[in-house]
C-alpha atoms as a PDB file:
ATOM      1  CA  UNK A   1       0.000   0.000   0.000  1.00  0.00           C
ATOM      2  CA  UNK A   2       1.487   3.180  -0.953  1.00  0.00           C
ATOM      3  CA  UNK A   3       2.018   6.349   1.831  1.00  0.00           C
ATOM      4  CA  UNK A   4       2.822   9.129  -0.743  1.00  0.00           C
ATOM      5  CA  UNK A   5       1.703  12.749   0.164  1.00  0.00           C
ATOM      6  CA  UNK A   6       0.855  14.895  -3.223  1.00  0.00           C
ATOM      7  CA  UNK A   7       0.965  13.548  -6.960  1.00  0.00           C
ATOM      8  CA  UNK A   8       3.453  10.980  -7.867  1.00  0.00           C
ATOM      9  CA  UNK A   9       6.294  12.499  -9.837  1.00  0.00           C
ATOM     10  CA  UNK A  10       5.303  15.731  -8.660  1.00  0.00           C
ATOM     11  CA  UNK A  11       7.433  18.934  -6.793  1.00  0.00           C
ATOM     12  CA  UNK A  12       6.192  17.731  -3.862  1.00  0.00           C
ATOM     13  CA  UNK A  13       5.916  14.322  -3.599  1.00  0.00           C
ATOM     14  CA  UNK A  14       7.168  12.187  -0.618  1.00  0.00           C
ATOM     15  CA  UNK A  15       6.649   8.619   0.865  1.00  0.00           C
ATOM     16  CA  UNK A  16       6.686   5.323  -0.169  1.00  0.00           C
ATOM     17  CA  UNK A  17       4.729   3.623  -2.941  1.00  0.00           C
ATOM     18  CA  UNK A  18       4.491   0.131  -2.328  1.00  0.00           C
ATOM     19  CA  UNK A  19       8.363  -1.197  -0.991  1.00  0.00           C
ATOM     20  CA  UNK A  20       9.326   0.189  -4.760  1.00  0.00           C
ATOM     21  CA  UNK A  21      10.016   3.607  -4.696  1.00  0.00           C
ATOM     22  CA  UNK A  22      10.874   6.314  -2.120  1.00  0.00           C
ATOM     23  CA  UNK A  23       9.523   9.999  -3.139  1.00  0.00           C
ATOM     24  CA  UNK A  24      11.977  12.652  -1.196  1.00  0.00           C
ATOM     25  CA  UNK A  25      12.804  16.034  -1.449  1.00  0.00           C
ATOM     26  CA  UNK A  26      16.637  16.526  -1.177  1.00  0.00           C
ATOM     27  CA  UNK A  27      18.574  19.793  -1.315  1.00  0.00           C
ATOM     28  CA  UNK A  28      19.125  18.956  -5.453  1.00  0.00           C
ATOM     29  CA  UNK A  29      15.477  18.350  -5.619  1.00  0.00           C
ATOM     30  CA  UNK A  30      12.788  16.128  -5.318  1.00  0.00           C
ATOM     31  CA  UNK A  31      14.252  12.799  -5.417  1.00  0.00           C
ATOM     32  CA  UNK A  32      12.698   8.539  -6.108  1.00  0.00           C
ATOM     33  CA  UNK A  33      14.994   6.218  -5.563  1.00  0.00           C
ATOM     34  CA  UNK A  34      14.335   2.283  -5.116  1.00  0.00           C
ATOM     35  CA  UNK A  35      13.063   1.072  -1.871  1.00  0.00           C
ATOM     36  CA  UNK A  36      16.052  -0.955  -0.326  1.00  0.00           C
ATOM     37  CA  UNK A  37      14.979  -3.633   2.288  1.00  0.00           C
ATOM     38  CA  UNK A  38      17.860  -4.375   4.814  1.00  0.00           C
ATOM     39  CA  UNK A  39      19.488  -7.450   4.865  1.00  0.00           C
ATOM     40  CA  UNK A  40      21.249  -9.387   7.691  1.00  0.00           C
ATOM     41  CA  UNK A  41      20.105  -9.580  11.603  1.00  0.00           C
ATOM     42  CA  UNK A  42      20.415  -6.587  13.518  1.00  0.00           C
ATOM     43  CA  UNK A  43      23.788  -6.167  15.595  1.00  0.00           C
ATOM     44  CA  UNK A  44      24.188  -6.263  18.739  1.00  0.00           C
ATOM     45  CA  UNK A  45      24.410  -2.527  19.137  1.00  0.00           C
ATOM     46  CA  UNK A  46      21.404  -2.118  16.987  1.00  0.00           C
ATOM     47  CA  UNK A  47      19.333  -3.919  19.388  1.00  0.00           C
ATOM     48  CA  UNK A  48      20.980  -2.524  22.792  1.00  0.00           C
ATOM     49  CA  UNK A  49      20.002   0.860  21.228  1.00  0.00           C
ATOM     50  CA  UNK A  50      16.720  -0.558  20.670  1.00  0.00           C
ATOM     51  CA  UNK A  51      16.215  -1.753  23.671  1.00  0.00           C
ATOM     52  CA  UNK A  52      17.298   1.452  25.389  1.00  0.00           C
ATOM     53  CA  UNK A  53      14.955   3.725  23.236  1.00  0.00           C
ATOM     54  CA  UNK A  54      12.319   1.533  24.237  1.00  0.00           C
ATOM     55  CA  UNK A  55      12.807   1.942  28.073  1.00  0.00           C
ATOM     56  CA  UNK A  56      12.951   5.737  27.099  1.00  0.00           C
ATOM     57  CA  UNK A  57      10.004   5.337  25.912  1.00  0.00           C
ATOM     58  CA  UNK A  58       8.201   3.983  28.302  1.00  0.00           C
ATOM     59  CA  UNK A  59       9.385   6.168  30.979  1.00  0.00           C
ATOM     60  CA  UNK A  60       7.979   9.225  28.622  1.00  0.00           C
ATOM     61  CA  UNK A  61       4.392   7.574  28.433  1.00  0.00           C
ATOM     62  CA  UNK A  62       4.775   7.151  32.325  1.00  0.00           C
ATOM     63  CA  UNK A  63       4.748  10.952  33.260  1.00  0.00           C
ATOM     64  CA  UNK A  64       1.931  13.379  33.535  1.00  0.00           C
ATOM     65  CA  UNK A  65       1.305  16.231  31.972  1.00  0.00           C
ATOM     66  CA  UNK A  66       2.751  18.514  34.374  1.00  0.00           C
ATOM     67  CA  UNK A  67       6.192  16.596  34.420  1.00  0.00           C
ATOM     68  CA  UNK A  68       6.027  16.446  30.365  1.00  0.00           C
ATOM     69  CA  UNK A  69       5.458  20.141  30.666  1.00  0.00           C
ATOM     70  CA  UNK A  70       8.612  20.720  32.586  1.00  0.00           C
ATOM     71  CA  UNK A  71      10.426  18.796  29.903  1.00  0.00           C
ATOM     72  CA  UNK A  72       8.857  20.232  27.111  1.00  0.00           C
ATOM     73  CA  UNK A  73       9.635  24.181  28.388  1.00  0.00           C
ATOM     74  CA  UNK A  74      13.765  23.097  28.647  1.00  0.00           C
ATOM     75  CA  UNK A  75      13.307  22.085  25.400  1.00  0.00           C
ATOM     76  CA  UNK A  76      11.854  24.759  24.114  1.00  0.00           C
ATOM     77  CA  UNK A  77      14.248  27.360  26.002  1.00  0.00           C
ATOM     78  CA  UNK A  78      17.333  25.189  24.399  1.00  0.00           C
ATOM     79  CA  UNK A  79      15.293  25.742  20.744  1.00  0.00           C
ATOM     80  CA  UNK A  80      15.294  21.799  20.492  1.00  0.00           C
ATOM     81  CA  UNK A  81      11.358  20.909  19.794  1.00  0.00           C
ATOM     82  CA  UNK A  82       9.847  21.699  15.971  1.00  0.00           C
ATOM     83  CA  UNK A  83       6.336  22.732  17.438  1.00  0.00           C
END
């Protein structure tokens, strides 16, 4: 099932279509490129990092409001959040 925002071979097209292509927009221009499907087992770093962002995670969902808040002030003092 394809996930492409605006026309296909468009200015603005991005997404996937299918595990074929990838729509991007680069710095060049907008860019489609074959869908590449990773090969091998994941390292053991790969899944300790996993793992960890996971836990991370979890601990996020875990706080209220107010103690997201806190967080989410810092980060927007430090000009680190996009909203």
């Amino acid at each position: 099932m394809g996930k492409v925002n605006g026309p296909l071979f468009s200015i603005g097209a991005s997404g996937q279509l299918a595990k074929a292509m990838i729509f991007s927009q680069r710095k060049s221009g907008q860019m489609v490129r074959a869908y590449h499907k990773p090969s091998g087992a994941p390292t053991g770093a790969q899944l300790a990092q996993r793992a960890l962002i996971a836990e991370l995670t979890l601990a996020w969902q875990q706080l209220t409001p107010a103690e997201k808040a806190v967080y989410n002030d810092e980060a927007k003092q430090r000009h680190l959040c996009i909203w």
